[in-house]
N, C-alpha and C. Protein backbone atom coordinates (compact mmCIF):
# COMPACT_ATOMS: atom_id res chain seq x y z
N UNK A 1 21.10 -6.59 36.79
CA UNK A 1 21.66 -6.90 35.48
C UNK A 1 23.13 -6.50 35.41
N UNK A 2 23.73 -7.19 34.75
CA UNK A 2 25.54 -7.04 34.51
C UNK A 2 25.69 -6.20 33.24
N UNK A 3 24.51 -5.98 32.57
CA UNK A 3 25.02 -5.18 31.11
C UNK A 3 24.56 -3.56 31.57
N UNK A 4 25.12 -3.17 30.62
CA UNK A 4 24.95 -1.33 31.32
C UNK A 4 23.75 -0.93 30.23
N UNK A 5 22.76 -0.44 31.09
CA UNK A 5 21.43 0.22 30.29
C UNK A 5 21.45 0.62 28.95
N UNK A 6 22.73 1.46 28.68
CA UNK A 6 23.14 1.83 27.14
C UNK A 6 22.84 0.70 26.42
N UNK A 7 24.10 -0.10 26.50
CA UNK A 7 24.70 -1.33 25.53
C UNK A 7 23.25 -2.06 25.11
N UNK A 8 22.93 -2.13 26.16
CA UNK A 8 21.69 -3.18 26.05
C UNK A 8 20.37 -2.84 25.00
N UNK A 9 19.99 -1.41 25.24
CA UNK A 9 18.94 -0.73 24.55
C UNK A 9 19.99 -0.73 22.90
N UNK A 10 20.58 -0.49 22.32
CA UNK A 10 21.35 -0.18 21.32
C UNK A 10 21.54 -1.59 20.70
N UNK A 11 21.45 -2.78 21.37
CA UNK A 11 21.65 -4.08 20.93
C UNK A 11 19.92 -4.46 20.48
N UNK A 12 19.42 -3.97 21.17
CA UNK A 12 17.58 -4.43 21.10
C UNK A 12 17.29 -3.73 20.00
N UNK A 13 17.72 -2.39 20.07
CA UNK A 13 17.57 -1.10 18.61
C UNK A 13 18.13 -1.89 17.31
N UNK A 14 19.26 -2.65 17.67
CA UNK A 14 19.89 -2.88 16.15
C UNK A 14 18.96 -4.25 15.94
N UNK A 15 18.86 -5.18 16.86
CA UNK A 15 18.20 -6.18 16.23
C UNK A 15 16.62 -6.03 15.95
N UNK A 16 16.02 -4.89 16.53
CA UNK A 16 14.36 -4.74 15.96
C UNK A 16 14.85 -4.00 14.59
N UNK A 17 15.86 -3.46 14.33
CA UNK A 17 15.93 -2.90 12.89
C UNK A 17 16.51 -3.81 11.68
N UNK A 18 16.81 -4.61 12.39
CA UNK A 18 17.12 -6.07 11.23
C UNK A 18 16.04 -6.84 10.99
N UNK A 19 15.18 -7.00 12.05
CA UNK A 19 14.04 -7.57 12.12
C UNK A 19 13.25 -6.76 10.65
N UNK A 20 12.98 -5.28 11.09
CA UNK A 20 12.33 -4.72 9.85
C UNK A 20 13.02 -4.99 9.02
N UNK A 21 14.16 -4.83 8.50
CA UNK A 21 14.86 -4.75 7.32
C UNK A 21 14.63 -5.78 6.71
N UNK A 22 14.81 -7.48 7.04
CA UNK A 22 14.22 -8.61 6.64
C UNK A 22 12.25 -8.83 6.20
N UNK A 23 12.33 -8.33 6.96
CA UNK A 23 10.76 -8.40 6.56
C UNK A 23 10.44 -7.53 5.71
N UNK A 24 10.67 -6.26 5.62
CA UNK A 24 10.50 -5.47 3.86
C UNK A 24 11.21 -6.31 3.04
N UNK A 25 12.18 -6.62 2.87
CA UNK A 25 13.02 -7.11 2.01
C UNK A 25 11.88 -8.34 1.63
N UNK A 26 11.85 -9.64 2.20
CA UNK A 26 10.85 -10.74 2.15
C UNK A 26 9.48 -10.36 1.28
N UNK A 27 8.63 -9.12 1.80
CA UNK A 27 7.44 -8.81 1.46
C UNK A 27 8.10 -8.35 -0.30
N UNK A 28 9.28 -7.51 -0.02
CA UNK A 28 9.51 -7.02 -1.67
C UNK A 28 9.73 -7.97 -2.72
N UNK A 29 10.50 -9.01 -1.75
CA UNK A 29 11.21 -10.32 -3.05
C UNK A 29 9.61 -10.91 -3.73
N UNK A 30 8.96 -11.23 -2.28
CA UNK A 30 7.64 -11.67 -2.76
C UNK A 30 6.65 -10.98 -3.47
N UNK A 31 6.13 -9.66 -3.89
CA UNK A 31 5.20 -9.29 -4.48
C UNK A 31 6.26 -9.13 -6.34
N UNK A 32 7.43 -8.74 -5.96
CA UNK A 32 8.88 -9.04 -7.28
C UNK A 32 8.47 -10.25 -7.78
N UNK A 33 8.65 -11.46 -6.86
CA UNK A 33 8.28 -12.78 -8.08
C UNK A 33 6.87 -12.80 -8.41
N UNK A 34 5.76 -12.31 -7.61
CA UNK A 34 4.23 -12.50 -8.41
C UNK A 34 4.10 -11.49 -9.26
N UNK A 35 4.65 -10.69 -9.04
CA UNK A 35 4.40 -9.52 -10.49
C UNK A 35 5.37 -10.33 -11.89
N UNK A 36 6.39 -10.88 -11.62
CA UNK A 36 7.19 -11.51 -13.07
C UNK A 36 6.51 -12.93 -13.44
N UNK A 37 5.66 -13.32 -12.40
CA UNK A 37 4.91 -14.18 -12.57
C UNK A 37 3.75 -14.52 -13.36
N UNK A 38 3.02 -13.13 -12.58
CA UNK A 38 1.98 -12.50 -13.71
C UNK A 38 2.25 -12.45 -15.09
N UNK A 39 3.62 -11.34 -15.26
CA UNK A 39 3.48 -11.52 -16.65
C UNK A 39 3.64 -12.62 -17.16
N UNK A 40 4.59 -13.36 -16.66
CA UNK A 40 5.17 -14.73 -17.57
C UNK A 40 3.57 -15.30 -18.08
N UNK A 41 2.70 -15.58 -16.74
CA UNK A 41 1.65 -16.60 -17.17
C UNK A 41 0.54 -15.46 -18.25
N UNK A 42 0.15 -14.05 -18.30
CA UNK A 42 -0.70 -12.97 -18.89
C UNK A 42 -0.10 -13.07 -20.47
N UNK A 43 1.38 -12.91 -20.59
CA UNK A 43 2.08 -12.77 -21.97
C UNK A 43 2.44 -14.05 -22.14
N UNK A 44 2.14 -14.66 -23.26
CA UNK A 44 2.72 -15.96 -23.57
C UNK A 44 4.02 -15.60 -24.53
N UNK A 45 4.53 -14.58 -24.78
CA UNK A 45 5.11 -14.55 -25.88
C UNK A 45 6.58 -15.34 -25.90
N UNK A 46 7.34 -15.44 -26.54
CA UNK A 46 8.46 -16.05 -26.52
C UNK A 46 9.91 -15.62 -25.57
N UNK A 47 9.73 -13.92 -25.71
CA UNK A 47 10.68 -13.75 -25.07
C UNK A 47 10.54 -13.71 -23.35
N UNK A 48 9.24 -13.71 -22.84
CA UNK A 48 9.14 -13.79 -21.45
C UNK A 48 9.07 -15.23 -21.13
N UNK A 49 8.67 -16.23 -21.97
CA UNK A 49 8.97 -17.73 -21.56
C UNK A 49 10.45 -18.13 -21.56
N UNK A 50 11.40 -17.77 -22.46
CA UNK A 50 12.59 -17.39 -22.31
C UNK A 50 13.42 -16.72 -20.95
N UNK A 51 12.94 -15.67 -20.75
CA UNK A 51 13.12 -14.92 -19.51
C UNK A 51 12.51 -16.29 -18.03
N UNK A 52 11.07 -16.51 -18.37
CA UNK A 52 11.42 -17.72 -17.04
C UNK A 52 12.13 -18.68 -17.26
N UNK A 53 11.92 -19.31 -17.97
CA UNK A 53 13.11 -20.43 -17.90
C UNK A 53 14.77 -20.44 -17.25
N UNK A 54 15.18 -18.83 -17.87
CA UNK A 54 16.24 -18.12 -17.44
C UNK A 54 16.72 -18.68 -15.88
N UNK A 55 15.75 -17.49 -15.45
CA UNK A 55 15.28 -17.25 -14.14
C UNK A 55 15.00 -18.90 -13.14
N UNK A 56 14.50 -19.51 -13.73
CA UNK A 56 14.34 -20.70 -12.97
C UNK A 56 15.11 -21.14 -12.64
C-alpha cells in the first residue's frame, strides 16, 4: 500500500463516524415527524392544524 497506516485508519475513523452521525440524525428526524404527526392527527384542534399546514 502507498498510504501510511496512520492516515488511512484516521480516514476509516472519520468516515465510520459520519456514517453514525447520519444515521442518529435520520432515526431522530424520523421518530420528530411521527411524534408531530401523532399529535396533528390525536388533537384536531385549530392551532395544531395550523401548525401542519405551516410545516408542510
Amino acid at each position: 500500500m502507498c498510504w501510511p497506516h496512520q492516515i488511512f485508519s484516521i480516514k476509516n475513523l472519520s468516515i465510520f463516524f459520519l456514517n453514525v452521525f447520519i444515521s442518529i440524525s435520520l432515526i431522530l428526524l424520523g421518530n420528530l415527524l411521527k411524534s408531530l404527526r401523532d399529535i396533528t392527527v390525536g388533537d384536531k384542534s385549530d392551532s395544531f392544524n395550523l401548525f401542519a399546514s405551516i410545516c408542510s
